[in-house]
C-alpha atoms as a PDB file:
ATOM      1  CA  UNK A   1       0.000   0.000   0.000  1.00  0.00           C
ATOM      2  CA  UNK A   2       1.375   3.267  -1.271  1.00  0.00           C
ATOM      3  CA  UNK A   3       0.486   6.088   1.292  1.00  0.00           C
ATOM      4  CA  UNK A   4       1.054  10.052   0.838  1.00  0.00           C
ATOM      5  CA  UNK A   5       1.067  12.286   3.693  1.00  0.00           C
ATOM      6  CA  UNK A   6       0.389  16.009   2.158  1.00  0.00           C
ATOM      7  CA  UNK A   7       1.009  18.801   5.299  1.00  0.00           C
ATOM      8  CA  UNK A   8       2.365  22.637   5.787  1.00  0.00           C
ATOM      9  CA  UNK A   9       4.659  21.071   8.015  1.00  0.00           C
ATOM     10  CA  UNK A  10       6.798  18.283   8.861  1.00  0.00           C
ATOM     11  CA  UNK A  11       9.510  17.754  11.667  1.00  0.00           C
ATOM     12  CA  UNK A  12      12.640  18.872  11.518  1.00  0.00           C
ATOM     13  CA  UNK A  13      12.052  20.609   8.109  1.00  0.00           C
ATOM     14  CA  UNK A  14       9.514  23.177   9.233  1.00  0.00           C
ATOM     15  CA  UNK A  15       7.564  22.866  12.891  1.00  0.00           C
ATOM     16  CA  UNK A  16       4.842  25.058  14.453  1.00  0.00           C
ATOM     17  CA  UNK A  17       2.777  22.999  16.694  1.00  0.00           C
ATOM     18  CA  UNK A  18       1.764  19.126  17.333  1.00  0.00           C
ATOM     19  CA  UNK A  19       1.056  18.439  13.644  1.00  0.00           C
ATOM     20  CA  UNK A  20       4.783  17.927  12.501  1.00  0.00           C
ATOM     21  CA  UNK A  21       5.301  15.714  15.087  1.00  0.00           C
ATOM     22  CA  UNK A  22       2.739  13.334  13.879  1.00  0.00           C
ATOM     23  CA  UNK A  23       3.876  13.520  10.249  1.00  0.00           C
ATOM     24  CA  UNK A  24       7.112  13.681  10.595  1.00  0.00           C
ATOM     25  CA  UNK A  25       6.971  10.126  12.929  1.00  0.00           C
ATOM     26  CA  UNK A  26       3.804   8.683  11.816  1.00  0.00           C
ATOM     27  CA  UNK A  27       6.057   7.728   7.933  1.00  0.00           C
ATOM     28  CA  UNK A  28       8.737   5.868  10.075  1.00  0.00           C
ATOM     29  CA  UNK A  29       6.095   3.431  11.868  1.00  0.00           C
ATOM     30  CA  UNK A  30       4.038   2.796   8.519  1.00  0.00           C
ATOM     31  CA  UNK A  31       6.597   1.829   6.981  1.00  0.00           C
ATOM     32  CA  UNK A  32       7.571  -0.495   9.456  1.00  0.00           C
ATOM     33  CA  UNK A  33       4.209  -1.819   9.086  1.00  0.00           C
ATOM     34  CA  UNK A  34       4.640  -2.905   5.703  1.00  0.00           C
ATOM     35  CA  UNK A  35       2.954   0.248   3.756  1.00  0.00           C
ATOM     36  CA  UNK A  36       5.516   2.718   1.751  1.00  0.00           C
ATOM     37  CA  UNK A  37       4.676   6.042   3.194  1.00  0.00           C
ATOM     38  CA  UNK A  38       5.917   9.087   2.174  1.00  0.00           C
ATOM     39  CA  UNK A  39       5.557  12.656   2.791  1.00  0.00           C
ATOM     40  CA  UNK A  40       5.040  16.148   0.611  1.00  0.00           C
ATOM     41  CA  UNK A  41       5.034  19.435   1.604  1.00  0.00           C
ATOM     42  CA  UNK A  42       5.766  23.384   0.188  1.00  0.00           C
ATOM     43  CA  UNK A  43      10.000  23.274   0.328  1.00  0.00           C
ATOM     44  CA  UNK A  44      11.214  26.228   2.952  1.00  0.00           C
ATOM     45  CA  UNK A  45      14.353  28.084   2.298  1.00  0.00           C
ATOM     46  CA  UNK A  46      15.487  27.415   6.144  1.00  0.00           C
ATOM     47  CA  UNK A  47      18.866  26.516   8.055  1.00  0.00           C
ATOM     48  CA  UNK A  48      17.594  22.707   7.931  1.00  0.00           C
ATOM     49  CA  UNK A  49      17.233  22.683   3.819  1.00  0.00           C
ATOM     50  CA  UNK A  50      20.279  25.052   3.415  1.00  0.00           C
ATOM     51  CA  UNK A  51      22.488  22.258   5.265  1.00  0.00           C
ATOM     52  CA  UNK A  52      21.137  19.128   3.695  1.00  0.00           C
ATOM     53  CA  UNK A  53      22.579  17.032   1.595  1.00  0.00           C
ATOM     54  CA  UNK A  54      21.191  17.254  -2.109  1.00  0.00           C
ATOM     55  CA  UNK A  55      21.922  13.202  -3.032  1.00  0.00           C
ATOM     56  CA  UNK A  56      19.066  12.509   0.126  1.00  0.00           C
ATOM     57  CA  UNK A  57      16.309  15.344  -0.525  1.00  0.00           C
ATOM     58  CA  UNK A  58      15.163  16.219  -4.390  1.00  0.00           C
ATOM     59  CA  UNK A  59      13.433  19.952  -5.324  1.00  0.00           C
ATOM     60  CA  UNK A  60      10.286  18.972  -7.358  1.00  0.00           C
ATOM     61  CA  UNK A  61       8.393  22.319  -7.827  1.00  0.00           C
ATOM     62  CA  UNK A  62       6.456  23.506  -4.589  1.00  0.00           C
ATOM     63  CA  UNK A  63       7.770  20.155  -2.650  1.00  0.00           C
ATOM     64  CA  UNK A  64      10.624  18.689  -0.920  1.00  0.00           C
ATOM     65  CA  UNK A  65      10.320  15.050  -1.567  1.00  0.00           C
ATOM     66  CA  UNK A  66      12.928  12.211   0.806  1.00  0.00           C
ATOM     67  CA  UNK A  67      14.685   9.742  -1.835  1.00  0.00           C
ATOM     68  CA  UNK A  68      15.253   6.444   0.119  1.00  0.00           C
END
């Protein structure tokens, strides 16, 4: 089962309250589970995506998509 998270935010990448918690660690245990989860949000010009390494993380447009 292919499952897509789509949220403003996302821990570490960008956090404001409770909700980036839950999407940045609900993924992890999905996965776990079986299911290939993965998560899209609007990429933010921050310290986090100014430090990252470019072979892990891929600009598509509007999103910052994880390569595994």
């Amino acid at each position: 089962m292919k499952i897509f998270h789509i949220s403003a935010e996302c821990y570490p990448i960008a956090k404001v309250g409770g909700l980036a918690d839950v999407v940045g660690a609900l993924p992890k245990y999905q996965n776990n589970l079986g299911a290939t989860s993965s998560v899209v949000m609007p990429f933010y010009d921050n310290a986090f995506t100014q430090k990252i390494i470019l072979s892990q993380f891929m600009k598509v447009n509007w999103t910052l998509m994880v390569i595994k």
